[in-house]
PDB file of N, CA and C in Angstrom:
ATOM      1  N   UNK A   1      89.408 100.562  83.226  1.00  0.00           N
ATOM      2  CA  UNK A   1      89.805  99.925  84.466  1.00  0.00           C
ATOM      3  C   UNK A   1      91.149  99.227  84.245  1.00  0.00           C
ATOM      4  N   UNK A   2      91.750  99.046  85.281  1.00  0.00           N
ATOM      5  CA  UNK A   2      93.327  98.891  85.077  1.00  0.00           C
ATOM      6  C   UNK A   2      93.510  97.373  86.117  1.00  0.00           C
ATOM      7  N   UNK A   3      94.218  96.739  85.525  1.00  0.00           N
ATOM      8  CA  UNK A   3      94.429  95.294  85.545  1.00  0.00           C
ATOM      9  C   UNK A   3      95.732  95.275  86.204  1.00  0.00           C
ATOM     10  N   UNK A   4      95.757  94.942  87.243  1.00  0.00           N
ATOM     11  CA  UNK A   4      96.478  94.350  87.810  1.00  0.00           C
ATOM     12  C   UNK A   4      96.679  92.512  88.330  1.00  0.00           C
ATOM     13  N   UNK A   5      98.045  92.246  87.739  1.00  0.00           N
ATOM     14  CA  UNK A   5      97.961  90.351  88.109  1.00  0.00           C
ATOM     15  C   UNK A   5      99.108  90.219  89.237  1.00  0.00           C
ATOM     16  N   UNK A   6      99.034  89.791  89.968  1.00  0.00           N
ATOM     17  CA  UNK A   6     100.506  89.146  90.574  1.00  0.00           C
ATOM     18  C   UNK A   6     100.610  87.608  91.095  1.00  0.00           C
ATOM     19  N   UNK A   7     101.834  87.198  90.306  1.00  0.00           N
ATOM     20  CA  UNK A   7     101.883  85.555  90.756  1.00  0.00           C
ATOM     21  C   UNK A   7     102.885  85.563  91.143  1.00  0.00           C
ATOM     22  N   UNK A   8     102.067  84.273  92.330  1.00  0.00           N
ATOM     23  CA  UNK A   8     103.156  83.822  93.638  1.00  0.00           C
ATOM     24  C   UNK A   8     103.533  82.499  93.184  1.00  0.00           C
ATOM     25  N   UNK A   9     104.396  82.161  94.244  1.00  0.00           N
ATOM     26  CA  UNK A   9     104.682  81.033  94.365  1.00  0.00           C
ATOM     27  C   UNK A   9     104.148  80.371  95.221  1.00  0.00           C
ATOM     28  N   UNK A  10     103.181  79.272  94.651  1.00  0.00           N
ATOM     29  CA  UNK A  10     102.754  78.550  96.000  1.00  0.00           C
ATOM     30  C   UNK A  10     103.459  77.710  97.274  1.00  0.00           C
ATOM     31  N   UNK A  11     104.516  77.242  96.555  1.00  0.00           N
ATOM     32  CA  UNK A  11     105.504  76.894  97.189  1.00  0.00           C
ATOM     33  C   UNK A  11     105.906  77.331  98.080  1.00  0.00           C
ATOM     34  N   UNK A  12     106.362  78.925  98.199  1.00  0.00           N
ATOM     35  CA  UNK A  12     106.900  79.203  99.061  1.00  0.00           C
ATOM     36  C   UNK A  12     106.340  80.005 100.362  1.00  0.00           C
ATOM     37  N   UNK A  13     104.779  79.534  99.677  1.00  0.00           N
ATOM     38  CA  UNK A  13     104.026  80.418 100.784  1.00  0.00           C
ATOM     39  C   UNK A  13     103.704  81.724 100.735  1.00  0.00           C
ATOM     40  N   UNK A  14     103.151  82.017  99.260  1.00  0.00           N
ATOM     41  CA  UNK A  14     103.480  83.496  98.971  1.00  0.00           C
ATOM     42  C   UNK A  14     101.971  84.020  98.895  1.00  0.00           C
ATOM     43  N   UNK A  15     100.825  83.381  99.361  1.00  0.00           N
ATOM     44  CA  UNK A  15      99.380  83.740  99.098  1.00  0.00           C
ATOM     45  C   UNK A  15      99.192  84.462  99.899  1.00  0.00           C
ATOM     46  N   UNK A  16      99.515  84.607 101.033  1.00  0.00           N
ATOM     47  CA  UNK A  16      98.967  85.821 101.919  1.00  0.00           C
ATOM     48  C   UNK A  16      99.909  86.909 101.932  1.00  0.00           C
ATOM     49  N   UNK A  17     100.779  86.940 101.574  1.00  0.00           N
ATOM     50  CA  UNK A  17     101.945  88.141 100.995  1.00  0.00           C
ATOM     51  C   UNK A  17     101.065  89.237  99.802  1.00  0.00           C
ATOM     52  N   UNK A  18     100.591  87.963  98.391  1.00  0.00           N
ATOM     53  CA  UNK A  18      99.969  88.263  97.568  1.00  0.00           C
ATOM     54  C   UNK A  18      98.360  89.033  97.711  1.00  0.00           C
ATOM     55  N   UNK A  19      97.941  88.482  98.654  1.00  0.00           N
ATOM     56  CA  UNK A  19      96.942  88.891  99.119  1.00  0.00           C
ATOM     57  C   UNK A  19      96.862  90.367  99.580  1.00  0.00           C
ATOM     58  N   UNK A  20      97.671  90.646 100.588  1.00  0.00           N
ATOM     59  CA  UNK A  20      97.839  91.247 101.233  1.00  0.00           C
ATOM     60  C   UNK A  20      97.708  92.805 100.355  1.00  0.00           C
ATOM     61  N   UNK A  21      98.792  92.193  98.873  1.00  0.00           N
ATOM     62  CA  UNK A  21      99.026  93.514  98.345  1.00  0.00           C
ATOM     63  C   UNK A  21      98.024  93.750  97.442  1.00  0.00           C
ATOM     64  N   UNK A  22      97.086  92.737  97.001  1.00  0.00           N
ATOM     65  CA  UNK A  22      95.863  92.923  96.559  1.00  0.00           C
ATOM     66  C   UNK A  22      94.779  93.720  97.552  1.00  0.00           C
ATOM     67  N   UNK A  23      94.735  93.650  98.818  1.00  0.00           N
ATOM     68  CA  UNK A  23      94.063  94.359  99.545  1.00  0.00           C
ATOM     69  C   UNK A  23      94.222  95.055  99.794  1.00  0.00           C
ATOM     70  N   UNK A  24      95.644  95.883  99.408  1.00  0.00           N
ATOM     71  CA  UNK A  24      96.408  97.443  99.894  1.00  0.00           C
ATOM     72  C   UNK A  24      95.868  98.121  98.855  1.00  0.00           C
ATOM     73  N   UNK A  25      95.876  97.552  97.526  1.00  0.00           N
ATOM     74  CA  UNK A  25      95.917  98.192  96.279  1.00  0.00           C
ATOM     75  C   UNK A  25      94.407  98.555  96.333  1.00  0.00           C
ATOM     76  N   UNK A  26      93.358  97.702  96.096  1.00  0.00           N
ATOM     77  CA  UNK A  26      92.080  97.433  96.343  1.00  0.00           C
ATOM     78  C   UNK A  26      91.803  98.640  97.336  1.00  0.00           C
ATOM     79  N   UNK A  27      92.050  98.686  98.239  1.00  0.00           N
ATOM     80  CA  UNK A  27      91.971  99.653  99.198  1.00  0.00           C
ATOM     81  C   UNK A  27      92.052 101.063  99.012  1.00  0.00           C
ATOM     82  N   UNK A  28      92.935 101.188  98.080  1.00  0.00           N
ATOM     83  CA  UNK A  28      93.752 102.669  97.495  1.00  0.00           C
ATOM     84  C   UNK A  28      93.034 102.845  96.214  1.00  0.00           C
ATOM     85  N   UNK A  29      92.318 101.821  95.568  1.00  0.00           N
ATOM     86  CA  UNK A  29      92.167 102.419  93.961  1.00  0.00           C
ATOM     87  C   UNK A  29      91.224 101.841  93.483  1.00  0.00           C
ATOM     88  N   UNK A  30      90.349 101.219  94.582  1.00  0.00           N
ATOM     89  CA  UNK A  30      88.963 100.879  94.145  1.00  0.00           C
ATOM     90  C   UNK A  30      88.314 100.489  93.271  1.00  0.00           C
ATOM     91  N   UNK A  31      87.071 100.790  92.293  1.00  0.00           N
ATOM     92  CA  UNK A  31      86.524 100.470  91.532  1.00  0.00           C
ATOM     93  C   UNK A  31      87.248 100.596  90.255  1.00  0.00           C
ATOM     94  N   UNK A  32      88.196 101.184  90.184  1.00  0.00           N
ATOM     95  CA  UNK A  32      89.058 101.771  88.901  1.00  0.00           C
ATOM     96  C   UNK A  32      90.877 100.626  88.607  1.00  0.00           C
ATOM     97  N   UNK A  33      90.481  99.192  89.486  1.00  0.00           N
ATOM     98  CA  UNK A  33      91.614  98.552  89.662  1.00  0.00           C
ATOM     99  C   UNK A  33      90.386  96.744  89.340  1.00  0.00           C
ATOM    100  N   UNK A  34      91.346  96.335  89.124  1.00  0.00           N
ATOM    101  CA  UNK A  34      90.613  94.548  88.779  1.00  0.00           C
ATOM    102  C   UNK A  34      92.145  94.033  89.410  1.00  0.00           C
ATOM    103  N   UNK A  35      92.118  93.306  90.229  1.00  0.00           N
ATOM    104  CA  UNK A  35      93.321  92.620  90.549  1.00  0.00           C
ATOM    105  C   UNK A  35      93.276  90.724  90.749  1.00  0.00           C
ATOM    106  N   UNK A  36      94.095  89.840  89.817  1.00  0.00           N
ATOM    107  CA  UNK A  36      93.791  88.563  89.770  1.00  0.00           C
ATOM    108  C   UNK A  36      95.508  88.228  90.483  1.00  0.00           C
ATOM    109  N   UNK A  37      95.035  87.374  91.442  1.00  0.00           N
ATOM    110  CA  UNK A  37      96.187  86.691  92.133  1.00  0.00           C
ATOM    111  C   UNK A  37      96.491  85.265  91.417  1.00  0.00           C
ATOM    112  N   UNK A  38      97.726  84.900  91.015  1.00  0.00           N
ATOM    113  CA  UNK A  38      97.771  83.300  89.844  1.00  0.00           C
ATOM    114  C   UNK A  38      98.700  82.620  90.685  1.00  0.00           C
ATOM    115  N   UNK A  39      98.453  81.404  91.017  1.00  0.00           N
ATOM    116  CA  UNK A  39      98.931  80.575  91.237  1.00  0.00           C
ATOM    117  C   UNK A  39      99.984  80.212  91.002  1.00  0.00           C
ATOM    118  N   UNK A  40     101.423  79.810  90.873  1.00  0.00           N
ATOM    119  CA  UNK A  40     102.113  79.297  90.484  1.00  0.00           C
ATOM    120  C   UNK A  40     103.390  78.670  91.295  1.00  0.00           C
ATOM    121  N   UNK A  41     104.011  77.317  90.324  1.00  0.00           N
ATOM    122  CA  UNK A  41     104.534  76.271  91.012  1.00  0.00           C
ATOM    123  C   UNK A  41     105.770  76.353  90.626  1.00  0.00           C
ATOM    124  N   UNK A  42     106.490  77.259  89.971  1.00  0.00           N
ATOM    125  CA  UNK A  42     107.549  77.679  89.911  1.00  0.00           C
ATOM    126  C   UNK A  42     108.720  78.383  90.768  1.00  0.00           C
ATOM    127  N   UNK A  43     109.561  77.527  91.762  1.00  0.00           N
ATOM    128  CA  UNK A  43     109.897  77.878  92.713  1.00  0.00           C
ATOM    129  C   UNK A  43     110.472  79.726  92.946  1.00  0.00           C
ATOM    130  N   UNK A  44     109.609  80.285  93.775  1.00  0.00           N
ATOM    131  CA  UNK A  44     110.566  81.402  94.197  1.00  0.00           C
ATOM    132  C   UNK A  44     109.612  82.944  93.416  1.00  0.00           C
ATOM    133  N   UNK A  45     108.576  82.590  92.693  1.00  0.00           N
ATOM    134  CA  UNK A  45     108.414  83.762  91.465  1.00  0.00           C
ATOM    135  C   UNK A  45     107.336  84.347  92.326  1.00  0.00           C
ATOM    136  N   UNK A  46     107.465  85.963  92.267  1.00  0.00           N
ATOM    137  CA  UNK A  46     106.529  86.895  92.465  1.00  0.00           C
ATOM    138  C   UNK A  46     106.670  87.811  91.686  1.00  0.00           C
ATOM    139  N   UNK A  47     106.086  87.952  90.792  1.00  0.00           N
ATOM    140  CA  UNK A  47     105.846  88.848  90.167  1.00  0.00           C
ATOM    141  C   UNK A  47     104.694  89.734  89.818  1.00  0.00           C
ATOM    142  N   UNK A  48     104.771  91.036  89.827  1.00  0.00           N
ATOM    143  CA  UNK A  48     103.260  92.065  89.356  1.00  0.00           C
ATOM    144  C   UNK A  48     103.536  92.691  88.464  1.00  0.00           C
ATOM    145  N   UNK A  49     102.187  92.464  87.724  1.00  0.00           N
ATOM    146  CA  UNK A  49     102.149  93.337  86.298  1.00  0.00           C
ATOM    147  C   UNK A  49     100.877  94.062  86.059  1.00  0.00           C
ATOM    148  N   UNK A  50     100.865  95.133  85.588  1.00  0.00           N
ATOM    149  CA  UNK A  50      99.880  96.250  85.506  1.00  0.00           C
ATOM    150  C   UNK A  50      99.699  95.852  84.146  1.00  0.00           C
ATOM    151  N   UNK A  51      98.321  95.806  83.633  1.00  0.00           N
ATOM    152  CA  UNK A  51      97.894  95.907  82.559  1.00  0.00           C
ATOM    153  C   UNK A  51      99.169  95.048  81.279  1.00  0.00           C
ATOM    154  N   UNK A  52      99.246  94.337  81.681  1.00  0.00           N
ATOM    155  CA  UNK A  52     100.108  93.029  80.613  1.00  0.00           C
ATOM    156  C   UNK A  52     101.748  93.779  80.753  1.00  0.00           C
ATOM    157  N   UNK A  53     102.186  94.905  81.627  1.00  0.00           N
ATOM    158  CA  UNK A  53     103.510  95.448  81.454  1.00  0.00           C
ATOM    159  C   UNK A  53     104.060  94.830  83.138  1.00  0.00           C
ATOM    160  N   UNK A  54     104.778  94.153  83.063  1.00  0.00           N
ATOM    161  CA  UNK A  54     105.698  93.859  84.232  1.00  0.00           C
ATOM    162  C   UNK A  54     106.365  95.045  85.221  1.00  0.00           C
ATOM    163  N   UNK A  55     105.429  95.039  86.709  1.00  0.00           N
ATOM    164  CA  UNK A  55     106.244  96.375  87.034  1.00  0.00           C
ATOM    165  C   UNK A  55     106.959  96.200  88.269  1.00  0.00           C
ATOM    166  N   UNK A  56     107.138  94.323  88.813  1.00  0.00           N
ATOM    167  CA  UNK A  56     108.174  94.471  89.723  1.00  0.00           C
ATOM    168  C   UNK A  56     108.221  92.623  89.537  1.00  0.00           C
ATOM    169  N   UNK A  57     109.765  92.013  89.945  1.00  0.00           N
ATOM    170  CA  UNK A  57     110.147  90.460  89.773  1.00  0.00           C
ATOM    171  C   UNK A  57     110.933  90.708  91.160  1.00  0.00           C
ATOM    172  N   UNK A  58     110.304  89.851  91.595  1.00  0.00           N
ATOM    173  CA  UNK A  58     110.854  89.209  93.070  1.00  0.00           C
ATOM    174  C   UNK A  58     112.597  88.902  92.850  1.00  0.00           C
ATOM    175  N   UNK A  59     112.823  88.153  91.457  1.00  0.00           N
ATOM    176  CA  UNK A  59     114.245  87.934  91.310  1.00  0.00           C
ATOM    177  C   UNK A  59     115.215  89.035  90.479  1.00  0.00           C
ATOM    178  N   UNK A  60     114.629  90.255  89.626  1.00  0.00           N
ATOM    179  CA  UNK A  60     115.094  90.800  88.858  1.00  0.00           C
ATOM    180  C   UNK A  60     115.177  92.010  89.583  1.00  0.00           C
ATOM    181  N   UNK A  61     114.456  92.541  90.999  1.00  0.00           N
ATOM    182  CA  UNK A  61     114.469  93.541  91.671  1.00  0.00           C
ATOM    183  C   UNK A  61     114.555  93.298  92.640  1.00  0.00           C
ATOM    184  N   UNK A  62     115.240  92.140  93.261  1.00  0.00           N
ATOM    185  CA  UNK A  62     116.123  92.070  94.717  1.00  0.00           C
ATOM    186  C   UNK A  62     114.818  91.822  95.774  1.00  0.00           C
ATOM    187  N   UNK A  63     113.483  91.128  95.872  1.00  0.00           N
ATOM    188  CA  UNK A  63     113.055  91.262  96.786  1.00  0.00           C
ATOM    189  C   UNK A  63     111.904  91.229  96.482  1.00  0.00           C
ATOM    190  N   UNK A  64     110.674  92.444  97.885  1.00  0.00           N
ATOM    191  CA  UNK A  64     109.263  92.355  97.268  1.00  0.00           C
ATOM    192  C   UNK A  64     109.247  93.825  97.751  1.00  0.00           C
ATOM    193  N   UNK A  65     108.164  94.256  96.691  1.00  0.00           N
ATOM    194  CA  UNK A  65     108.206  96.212  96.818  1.00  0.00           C
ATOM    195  C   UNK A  65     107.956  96.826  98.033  1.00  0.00           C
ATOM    196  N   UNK A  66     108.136  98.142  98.855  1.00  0.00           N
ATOM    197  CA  UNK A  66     107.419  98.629  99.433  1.00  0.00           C
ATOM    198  C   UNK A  66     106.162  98.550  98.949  1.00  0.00           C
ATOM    199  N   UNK A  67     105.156  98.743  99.752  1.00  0.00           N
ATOM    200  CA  UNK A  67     103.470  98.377  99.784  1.00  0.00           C
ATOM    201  C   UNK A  67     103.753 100.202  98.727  1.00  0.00           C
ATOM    202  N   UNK A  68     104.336 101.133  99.508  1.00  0.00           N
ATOM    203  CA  UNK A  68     104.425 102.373  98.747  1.00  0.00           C
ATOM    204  C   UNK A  68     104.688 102.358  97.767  1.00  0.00           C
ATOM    205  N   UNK A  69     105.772 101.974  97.348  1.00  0.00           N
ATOM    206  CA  UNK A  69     106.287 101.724  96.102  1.00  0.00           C
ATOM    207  C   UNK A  69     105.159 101.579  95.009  1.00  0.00           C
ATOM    208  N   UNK A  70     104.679 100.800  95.079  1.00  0.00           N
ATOM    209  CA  UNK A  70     103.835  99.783  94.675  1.00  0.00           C
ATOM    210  C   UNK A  70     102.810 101.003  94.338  1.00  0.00           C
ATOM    211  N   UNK A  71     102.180 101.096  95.078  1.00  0.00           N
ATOM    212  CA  UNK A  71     101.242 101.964  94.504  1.00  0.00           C
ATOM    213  C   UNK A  71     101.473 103.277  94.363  1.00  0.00           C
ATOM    214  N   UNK A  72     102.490 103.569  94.144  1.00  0.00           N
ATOM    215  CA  UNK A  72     102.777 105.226  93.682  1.00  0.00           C
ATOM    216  C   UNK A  72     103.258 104.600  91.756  1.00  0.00           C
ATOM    217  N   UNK A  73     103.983 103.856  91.858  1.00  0.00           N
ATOM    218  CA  UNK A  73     103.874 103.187  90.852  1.00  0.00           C
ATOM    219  C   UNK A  73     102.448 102.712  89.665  1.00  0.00           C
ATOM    220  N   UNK A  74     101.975 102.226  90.709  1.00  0.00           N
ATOM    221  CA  UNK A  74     100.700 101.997  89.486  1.00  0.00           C
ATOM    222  C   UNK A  74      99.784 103.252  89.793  1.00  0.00           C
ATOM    223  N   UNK A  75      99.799 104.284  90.424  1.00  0.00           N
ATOM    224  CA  UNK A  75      99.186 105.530  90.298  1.00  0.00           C
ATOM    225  C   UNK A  75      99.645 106.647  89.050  1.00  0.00           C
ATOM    226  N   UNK A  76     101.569 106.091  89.200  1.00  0.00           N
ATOM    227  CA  UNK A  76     101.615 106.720  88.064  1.00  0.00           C
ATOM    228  C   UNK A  76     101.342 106.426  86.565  1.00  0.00           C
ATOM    229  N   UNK A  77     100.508 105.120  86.322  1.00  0.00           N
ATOM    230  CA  UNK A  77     100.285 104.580  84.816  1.00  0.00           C
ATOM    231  C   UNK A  77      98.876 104.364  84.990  1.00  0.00           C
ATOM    232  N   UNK A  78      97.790 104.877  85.783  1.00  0.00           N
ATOM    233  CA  UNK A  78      96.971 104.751  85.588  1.00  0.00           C
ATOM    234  C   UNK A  78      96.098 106.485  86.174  1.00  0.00           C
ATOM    235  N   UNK A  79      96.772 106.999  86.936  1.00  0.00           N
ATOM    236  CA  UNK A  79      95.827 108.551  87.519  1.00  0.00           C
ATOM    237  C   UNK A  79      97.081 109.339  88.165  1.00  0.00           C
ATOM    238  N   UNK A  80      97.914 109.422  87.271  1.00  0.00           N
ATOM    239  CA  UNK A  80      99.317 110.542  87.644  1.00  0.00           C
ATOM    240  C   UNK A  80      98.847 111.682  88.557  1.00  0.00           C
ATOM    241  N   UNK A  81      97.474 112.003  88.200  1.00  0.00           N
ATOM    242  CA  UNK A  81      97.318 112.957  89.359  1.00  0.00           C
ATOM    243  C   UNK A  81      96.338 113.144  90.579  1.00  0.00           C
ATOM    244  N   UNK A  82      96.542 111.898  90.600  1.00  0.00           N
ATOM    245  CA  UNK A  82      95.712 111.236  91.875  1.00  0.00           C
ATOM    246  C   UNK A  82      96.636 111.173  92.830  1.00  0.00           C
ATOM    247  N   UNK A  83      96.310 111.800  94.287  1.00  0.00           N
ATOM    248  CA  UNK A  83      96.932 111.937  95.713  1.00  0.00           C
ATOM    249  C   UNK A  83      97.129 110.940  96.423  1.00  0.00           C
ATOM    250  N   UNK A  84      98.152 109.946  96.625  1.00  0.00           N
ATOM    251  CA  UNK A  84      98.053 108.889  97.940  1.00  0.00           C
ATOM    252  C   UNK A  84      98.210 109.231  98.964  1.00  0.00           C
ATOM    253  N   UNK A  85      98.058 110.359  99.575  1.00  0.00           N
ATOM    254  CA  UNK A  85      97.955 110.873 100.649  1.00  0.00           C
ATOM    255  C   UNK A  85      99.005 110.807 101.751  1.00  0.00           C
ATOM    256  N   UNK A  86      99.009 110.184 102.277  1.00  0.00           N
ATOM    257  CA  UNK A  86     100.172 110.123 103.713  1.00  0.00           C
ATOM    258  C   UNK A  86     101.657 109.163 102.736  1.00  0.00           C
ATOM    259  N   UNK A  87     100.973 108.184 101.897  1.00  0.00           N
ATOM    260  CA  UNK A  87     101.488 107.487 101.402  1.00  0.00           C
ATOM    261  C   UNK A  87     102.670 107.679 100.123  1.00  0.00           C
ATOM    262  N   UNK A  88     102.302 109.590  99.528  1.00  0.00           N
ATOM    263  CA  UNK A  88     102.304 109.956  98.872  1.00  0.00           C
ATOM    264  C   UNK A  88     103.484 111.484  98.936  1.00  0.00           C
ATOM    265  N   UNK A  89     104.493 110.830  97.927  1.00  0.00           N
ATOM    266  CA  UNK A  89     106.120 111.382  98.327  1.00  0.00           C
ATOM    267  C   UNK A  89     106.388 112.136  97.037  1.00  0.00           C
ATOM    268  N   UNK A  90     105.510 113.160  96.470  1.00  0.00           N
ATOM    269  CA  UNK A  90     106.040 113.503  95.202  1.00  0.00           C
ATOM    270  C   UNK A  90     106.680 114.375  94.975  1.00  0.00           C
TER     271      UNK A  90
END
């Protein structure tokens, strides 16, 4: 099972952002995904990391991912040949 973390910033109001992409992912990859949302008071930080590897920074990649992005991304480090369907640009 594949670990996904992403921490927000509480500060800036980033829990239902965070959420959100926990419930997209969750949605797409089910029983085969663990996803922990972390708290944090460090102004401005969102970051997600798959299994302890960093795979997107709110400040180091200009922003926050497509929801697509995102999970074509962690499809490819965890079931490369698994279909996202509509979602899914290969």
């Amino acid at each position: 099972m594949a670990h996904l973390e992403i921490t927000y910033c509480i500060g800036c109001n980033w829990l239902l952002r965070a959420g959100w992409y926990a419930q997209e992912c969750l949605s797409t990859f089910g029983t085969g995904l663990r996803v922990t949302l972390i708290a944090d008071d460090t102004g401005g930080v969102f970051r997600i990391a798959l299994d302890g590897q960093q795979i997107w920074d709110r400040k180091a990649d200009g922003g926050f991912p497509e929801i697509k992005a995102l999970k074509q991304a962690i499809r490819d480090r965890i079931d490369p040949e698994r279909s996202l369907g509509h979602s899914d640009t290969r």
